[in-house]
Protein backbone atom coordinates (compact mmCIF):
# COMPACT_ATOMS: atom_id res chain seq x y z
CA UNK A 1 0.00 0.00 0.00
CA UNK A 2 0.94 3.70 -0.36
CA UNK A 3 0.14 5.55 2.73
CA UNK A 4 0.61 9.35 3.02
CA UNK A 5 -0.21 10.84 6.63
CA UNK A 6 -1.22 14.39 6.72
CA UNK A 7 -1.04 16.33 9.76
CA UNK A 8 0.22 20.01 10.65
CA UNK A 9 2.40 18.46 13.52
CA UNK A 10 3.31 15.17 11.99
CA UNK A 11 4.17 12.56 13.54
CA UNK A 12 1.93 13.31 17.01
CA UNK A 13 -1.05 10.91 16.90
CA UNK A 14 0.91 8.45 14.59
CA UNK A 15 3.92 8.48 16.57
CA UNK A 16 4.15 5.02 16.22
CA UNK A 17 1.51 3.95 13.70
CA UNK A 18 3.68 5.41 10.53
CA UNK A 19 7.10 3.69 11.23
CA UNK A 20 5.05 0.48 11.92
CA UNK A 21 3.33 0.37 8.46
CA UNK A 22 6.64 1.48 7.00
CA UNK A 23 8.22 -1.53 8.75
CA UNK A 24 5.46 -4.08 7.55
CA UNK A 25 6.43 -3.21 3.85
CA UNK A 26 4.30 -0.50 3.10
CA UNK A 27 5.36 2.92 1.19
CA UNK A 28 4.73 5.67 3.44
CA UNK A 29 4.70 9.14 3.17
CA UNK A 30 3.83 11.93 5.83
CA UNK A 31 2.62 15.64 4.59
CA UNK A 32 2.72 18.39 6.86
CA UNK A 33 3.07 22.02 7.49
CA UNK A 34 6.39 23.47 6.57
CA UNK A 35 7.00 25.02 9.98
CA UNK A 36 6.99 21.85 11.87
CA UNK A 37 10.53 20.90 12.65
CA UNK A 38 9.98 17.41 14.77
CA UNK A 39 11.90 14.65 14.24
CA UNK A 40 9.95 11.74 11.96
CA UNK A 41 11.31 7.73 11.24
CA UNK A 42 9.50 8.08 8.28
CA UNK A 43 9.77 10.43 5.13
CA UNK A 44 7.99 13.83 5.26
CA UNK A 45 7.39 16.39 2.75
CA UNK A 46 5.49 20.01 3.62
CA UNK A 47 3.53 22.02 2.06
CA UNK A 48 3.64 25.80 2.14
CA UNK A 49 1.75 27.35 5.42
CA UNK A 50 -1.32 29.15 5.12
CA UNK A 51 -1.09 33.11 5.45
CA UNK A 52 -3.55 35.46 7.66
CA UNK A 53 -7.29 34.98 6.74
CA UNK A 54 -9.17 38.01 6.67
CA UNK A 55 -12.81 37.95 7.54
CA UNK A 56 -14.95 40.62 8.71
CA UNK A 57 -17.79 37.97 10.18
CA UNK A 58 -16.34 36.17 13.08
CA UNK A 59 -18.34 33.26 12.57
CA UNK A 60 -16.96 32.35 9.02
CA UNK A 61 -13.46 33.14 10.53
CA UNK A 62 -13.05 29.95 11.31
CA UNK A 63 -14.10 27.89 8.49
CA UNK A 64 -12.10 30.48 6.50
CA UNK A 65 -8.82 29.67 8.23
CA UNK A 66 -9.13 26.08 8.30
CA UNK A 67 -10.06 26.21 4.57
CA UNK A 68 -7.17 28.00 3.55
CA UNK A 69 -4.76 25.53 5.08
CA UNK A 70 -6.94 22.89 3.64
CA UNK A 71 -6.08 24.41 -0.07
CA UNK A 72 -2.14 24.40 0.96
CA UNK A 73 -2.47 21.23 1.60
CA UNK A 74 -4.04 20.11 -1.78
CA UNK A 75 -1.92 22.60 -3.42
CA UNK A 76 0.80 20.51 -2.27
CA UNK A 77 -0.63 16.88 -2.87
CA UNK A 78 -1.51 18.55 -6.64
CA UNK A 79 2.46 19.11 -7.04
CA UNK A 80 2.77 15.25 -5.84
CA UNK A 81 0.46 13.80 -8.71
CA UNK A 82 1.31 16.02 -11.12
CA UNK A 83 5.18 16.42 -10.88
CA UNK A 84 5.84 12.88 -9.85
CA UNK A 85 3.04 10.83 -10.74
CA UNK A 86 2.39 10.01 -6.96
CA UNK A 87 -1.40 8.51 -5.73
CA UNK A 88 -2.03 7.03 -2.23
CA UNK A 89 -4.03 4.13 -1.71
CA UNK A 90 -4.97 5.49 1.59
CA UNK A 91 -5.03 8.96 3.06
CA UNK A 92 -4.67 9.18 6.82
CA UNK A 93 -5.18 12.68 8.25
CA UNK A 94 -6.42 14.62 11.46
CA UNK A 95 -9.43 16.80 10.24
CA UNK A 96 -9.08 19.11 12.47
CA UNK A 97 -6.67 22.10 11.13
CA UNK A 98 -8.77 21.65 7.82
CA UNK A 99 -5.85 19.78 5.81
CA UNK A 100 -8.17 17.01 4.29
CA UNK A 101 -11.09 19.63 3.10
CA UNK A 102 -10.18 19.24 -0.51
CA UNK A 103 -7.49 15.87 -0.68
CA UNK A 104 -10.48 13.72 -2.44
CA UNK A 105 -10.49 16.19 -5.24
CA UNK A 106 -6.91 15.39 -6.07
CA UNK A 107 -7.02 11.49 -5.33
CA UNK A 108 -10.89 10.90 -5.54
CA UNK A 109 -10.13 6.75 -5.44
CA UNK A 110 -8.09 7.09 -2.58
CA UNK A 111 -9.48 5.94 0.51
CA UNK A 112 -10.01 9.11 2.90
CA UNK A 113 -9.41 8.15 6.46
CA UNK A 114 -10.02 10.65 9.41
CA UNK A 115 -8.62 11.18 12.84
CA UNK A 116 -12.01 11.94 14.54
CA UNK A 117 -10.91 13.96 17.60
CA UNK A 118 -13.65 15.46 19.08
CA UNK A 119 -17.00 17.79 17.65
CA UNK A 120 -17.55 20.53 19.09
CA UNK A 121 -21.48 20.86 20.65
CA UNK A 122 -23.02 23.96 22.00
CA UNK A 123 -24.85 21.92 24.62
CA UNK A 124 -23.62 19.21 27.09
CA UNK A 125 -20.22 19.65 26.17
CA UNK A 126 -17.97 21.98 27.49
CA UNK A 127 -20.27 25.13 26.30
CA UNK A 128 -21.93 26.51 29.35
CA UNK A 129 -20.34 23.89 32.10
CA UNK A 130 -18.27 26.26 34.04
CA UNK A 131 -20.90 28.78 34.82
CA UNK A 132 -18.24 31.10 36.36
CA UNK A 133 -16.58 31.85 33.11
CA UNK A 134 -20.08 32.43 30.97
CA UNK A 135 -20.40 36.08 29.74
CA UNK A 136 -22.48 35.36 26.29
CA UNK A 137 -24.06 31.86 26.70
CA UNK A 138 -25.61 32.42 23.39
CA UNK A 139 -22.91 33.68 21.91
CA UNK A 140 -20.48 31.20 22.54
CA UNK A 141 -23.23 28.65 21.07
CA UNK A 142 -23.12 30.49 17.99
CA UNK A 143 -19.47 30.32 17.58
CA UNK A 144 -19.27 26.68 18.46
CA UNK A 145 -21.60 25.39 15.75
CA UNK A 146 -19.58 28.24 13.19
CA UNK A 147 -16.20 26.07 14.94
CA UNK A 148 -18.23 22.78 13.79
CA UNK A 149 -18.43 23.96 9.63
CA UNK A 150 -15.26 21.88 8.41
CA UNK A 151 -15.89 18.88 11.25
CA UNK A 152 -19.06 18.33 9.27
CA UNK A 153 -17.38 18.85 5.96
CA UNK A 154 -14.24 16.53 6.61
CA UNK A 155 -16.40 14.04 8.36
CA UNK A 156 -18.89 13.64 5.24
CA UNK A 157 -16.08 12.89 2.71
CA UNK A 158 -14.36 10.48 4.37
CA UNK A 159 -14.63 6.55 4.05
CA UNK A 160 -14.05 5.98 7.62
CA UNK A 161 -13.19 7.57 10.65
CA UNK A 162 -10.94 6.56 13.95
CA UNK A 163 -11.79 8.20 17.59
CA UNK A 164 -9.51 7.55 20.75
CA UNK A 165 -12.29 7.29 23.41
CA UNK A 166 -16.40 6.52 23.00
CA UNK A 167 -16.79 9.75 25.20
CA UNK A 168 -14.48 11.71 21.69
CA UNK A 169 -16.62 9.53 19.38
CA UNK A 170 -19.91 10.09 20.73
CA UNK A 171 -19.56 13.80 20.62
CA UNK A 172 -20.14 13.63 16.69
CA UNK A 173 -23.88 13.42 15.70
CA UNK A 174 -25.74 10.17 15.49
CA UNK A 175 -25.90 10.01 11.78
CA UNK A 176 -22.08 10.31 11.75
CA UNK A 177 -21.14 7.85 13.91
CA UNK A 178 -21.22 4.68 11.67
CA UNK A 179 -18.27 5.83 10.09
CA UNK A 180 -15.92 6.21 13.51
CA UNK A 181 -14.29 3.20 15.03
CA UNK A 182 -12.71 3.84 18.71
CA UNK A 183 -9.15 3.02 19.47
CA UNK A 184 -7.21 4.52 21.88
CA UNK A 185 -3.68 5.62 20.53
CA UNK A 186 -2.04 3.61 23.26
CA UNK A 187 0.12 4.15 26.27
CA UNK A 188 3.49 2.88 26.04
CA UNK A 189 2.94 0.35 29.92
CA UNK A 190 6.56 -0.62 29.54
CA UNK A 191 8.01 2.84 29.40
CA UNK A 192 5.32 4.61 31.93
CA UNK A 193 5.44 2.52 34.56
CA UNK A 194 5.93 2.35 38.68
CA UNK A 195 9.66 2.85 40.08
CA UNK A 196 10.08 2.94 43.32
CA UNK A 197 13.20 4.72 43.10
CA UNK A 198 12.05 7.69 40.67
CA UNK A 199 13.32 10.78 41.85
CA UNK A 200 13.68 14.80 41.01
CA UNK A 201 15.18 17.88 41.77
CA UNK A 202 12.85 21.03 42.27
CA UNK A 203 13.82 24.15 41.09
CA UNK A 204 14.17 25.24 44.71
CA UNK A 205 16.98 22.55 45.11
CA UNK A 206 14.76 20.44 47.23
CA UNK A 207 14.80 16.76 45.91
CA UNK A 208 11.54 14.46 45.88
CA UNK A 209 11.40 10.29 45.95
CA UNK A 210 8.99 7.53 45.38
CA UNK A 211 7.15 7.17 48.54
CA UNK A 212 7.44 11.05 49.68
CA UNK A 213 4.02 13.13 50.25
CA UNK A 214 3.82 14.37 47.07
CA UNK A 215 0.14 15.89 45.32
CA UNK A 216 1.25 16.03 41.34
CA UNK A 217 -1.18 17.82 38.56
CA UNK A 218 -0.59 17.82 35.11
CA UNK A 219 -1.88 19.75 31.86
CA UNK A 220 -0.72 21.27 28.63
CA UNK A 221 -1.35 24.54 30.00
CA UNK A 222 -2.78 25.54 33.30
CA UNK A 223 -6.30 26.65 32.85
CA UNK A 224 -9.87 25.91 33.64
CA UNK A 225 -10.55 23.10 31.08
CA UNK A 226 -8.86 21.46 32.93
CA UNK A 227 -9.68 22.57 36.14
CA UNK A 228 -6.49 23.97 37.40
CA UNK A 229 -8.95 26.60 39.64
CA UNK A 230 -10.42 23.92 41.28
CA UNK A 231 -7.47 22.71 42.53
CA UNK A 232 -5.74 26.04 43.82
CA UNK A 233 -8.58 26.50 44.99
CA UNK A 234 -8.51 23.33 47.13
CA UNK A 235 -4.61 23.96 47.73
CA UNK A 236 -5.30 25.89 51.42
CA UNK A 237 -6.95 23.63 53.34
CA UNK A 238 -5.01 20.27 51.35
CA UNK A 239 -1.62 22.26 52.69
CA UNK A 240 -3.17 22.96 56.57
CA UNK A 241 -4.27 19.65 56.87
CA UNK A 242 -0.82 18.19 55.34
CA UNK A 243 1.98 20.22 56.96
CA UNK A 244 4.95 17.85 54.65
CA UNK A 245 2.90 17.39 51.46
CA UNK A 246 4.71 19.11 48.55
CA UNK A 247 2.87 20.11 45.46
CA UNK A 248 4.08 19.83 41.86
CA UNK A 249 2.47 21.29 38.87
CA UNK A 250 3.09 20.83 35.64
CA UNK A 251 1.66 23.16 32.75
CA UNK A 252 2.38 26.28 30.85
CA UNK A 253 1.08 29.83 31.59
CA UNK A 254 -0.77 30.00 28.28
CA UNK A 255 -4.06 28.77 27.04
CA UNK A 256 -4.58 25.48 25.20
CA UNK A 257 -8.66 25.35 25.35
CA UNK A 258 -10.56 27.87 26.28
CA UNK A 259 -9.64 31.79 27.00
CA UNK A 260 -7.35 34.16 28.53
CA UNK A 261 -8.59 35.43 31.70
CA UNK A 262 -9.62 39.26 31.28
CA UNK A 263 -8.58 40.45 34.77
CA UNK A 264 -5.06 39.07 34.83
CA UNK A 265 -2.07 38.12 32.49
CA UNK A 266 -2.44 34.11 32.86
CA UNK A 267 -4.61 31.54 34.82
CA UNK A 268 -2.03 30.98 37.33
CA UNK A 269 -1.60 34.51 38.11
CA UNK A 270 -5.06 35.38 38.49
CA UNK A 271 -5.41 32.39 40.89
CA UNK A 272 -2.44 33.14 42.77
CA UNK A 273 -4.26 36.91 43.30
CA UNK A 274 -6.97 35.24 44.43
CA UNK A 275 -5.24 32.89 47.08
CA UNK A 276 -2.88 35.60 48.24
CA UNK A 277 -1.72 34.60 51.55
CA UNK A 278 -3.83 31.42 51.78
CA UNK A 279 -0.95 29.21 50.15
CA UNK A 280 2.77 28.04 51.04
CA UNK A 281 4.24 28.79 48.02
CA UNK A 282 7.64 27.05 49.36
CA UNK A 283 5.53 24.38 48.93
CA UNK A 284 3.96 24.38 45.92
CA UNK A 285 6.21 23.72 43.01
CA UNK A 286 5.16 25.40 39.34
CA UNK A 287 7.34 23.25 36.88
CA UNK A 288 6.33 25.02 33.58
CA UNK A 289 6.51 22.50 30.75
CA UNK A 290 9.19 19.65 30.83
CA UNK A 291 11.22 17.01 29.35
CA UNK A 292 9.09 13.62 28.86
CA UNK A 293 11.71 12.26 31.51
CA UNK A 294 10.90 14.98 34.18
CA UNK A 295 7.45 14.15 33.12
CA UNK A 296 7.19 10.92 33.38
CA UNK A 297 9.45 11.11 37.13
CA UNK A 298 6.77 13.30 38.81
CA UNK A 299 4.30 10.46 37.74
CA UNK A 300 6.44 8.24 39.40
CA UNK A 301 6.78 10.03 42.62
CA UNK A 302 3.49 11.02 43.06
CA UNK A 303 1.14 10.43 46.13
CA UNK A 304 -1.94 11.62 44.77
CA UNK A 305 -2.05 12.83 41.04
CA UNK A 306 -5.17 15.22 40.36
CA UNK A 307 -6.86 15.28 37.51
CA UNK A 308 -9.79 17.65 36.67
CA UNK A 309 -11.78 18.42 33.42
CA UNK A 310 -15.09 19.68 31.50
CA UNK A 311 -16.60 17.28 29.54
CA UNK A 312 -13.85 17.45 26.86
CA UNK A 313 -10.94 15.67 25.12
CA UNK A 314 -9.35 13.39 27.22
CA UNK A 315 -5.78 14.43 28.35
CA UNK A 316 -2.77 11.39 27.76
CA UNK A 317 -1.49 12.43 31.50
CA UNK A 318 -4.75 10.65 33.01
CA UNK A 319 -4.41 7.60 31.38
CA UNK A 320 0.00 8.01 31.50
CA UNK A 321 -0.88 8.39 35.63
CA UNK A 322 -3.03 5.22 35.21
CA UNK A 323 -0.12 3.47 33.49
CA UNK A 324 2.81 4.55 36.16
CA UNK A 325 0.57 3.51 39.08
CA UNK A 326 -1.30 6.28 40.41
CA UNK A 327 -3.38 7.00 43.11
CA UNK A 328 -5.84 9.19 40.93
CA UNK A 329 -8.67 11.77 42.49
CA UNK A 330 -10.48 12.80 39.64
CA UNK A 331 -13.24 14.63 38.30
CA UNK A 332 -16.30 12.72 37.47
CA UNK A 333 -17.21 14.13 33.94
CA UNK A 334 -18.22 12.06 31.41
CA UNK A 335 -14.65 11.38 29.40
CA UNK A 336 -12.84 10.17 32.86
CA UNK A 337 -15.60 8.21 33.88
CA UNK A 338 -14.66 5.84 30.87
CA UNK A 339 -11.76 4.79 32.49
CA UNK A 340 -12.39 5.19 36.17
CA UNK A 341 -14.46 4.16 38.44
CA UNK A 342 -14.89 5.32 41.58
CA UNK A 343 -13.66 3.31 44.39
CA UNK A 344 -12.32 0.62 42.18
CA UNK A 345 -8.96 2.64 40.40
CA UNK A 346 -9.38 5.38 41.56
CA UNK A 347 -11.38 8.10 42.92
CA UNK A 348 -14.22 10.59 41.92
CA UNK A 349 -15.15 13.70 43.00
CA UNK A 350 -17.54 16.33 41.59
CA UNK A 351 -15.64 19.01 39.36
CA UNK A 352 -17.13 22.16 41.41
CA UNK A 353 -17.09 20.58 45.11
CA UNK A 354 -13.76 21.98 46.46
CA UNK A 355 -14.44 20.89 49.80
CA UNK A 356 -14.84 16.86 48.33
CA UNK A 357 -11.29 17.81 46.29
CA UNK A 358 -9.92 18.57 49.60
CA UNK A 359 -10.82 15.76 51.29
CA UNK A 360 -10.25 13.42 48.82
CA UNK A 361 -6.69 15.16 48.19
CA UNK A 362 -5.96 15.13 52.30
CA UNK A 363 -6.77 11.68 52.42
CA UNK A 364 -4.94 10.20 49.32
CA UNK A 365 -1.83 12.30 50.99
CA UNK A 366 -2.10 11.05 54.42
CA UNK A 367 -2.00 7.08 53.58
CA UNK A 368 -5.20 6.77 55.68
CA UNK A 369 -7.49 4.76 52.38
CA UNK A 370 -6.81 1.82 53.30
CA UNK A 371 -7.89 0.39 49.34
CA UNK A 372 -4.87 2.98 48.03
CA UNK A 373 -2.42 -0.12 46.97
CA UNK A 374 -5.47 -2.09 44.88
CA UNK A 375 -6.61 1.34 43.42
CA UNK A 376 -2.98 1.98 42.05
CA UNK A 377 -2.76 -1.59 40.98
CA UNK A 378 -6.28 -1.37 39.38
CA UNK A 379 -5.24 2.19 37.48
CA UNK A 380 -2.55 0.84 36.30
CA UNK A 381 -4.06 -2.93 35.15
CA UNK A 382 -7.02 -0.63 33.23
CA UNK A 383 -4.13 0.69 31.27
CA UNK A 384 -2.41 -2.36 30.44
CA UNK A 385 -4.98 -4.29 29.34
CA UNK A 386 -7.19 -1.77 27.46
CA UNK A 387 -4.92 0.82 26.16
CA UNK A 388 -1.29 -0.98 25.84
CA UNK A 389 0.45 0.65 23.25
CA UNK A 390 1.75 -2.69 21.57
CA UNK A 391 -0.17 -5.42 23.11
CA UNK A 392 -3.78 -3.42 22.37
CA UNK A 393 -3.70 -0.54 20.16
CA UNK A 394 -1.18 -0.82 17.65
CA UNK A 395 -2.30 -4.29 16.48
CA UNK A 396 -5.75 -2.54 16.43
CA UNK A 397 -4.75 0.14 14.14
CA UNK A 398 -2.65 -2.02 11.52
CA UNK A 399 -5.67 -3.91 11.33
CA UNK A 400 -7.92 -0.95 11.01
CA UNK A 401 -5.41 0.83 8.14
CA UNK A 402 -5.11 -2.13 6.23
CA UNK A 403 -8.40 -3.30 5.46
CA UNK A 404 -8.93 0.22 3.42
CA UNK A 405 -6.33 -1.13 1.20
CA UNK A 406 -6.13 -2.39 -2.52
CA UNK A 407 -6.61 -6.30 -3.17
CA UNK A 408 -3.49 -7.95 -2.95
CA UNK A 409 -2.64 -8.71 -6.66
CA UNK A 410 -3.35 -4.93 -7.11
CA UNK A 411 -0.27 -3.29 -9.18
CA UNK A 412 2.88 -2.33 -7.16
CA UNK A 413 2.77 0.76 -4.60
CA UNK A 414 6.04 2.15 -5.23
CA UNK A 415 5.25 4.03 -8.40
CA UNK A 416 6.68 7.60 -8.68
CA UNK A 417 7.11 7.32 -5.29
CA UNK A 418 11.39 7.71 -5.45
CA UNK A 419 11.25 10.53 -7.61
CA UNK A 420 9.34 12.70 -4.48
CA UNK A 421 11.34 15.97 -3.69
CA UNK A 422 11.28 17.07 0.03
CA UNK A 423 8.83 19.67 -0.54
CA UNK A 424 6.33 19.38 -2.45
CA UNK A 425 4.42 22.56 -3.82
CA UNK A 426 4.84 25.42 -7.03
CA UNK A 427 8.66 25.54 -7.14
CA UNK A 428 8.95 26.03 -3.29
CA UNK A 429 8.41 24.98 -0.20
CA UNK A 430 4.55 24.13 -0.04
């Protein structure tokens, strides 16, 4: 088969997927904006990034940006047939920048697979959940069905569709669904795993160990998707109670989902305002964003790991705490209950109930739940046999590729696939 991934950040969600089909025999290719500088094991070409969009009606903005990178993109996979004679067999591509809007209309017999993330909804989702944050209810309904305009698109031209979690998969409308099979990505079990002799250095000098009092919290950035105010929130009366429990957090000051507060310059500032001289900040520990080893270590180490968020995409660092062992107090919305459950691998607690974090948090810290050792096993057993990188998902996703390819006495794949430049676009990068 000839494979081409497409994806602005190539290789993130097929990390592992793409070398694999390259080392079963299959030609594969990876196409991907020219900006993005991470390392691939397979080869990549780029096509030439999309330039402002000017629109004076903010709710066509959208579709209007993700349409223009969606025309790079073919502009691109044009150069690829044309110049060099080059057609896929299968397309695999996440839908969500808008980079497979028009790839059909350059290979229509290719088979156009979709990396099904999430769709957005302006009800039961994370519209409206967080009451606290809700200027324009009806406004921000408006701009999540605009946000939904090349979802719909992408998810009507494709042949099939893939989705991590049912939670990600059942956020697309009924009629949709048929199309979207659910495998998780998978957690590498033999990488993330328990070590009782994981260790760090804080910034502060002060080193932490497997088996210390240690509360851990991770997210891409620290905000309220993910409920980072909930937990400083619960901080105070976590640190009173706990007089030798450190707390590490790991996040950026930015905004991944979600935005900017208007009263401060980040989410961690405006909560630090708010808790001003209600925390021991010698004892809470803001890492920023790390190495996957530092990462992975304050997994390791931790006592309790928190994790909080709307009804949303589910974040890796729940299921990579699941995988190194965790004692997990969550929040029970709808994408962690598919993997928890309370009382039997970890626990649950309602997002807005501080006073339950706090408890929960004290108690995970103080070594008082007597069930702690099965939960951790439990976490990490969910993990291993449900989302195991190589025992579980990978074998899933071969699978799942190759049954969208040709017959097997179909001609060879390697056609005018040598003669591919780097690039791949009018004369230039793109």
């Amino acid at each position: 088969m000839k494979i081409l991934f497409v994806h602005q950040n190539f290789p993130a969600q097929f990390l592992h997927l793409a070398p694999l089909l390259k080392a079963r025999g299959h030609h594969v290719l990876a196409l991907t904006d020219e900006t993005n500088e991470r390392p691939s094991h397979v080869r990549v070409l780029r096509y030439k990034s999309p330039g402002e969009v000017t629109c004076s009606q903010p709710l066509a903005r959208s579709f209007a940006q993700h349409s223009e990178r969606g025309l790079m993109a073919a502009r691109a996979a044009r150069a690829m047939r044309d110049r060099h004679g080059y057609t896929p067999d299968v397309i695999f591509g996440h839908f969500g920048w808008g980079e497979t809007l028009y790839l059909k209309e350059i290979w229509p017999e290719a088979k156009l697979l979709v990396y099904a993330e999430l769709m957005y909804r302006s009800r039961g989702q994370d519209v409206g959940f967080d009451a606290e944050f809700v200027q324009d209810l009806d406004a921000a309904r408006f701009a999540t069905t605009g946000r939904n305009a090349h979802l719909a698109l992408g998810m009507l031209q494709c042949d099939a569709a893939l989705s991590p979690t049912r939670y990600q998969a059942e956020s697309f409308p009924e009629a949709l669904r048929g199309k979207i099979t659910v495998i998780h990505d998978g957690i590498d079990t033999a990488r993330m795993a328990p070590d009782p002799e994981a260790r760090l250095t804080l910034p502060n000098g002060r080193e932490i160990r497997a088996g210390d009092e240690v509360l851990t919290y991770v997210a891409r950035s620290l905000e309220p998707y993910r409920g980072f105010h909930m937990l400083m929130r619960a901080l105070p009366e976590v640190l009173a109670a706990r007089p030798e429990a450190q707390v590490v957090l790991i996040g950026g000051d930015g905004v991944s989902y979600g935005g900017k507060p208007k009263d401060a310059e980040s989410w961690k500032a405006k909560m630090l305002a708010e808790l001003d001289g209600r925390l021991d900040l010698d004892r809470v520990h803001f890492l920023g964003r790390v190495s996957y080893g530092d990462y992975r270590r304050v997994l390791q180490i931790s006592r309790v790991h928190c994790y909080l968020t709307y009804p949303f995409v589910l974040s890796w660092s729940l299921t990579e705490a699941m995988a190194a062992g965790a004692y997990v107090v969550a929040s029970d919305t709808a994408p962690v209950r598919e993997l928890i459950e309370d009382g039997r691998n970890g626990r649950l607690v309602p997002f807005f109930d501080v006073s339950a974090l706090s408890r929960a948090l004290i108690r995970g810290l103080s070594g008082e739940d007597a069930e702690a050792a099965a939960l951790r096993h439990a976490a990490r057993e969910t993990i291993c046999q449900g989302y195991d990188l190589r025992s579980q998902s990978l074998p899933r996703l071969v699978r799942w590729v190759e049954r969208f390819g040709p017959p097997p006495d179909a001609p060879g794949a390697s056609a005018g696939a040598e003669a591919l430049p780097g690039s791949a676009g009018q004369g230039q990068p793109g």
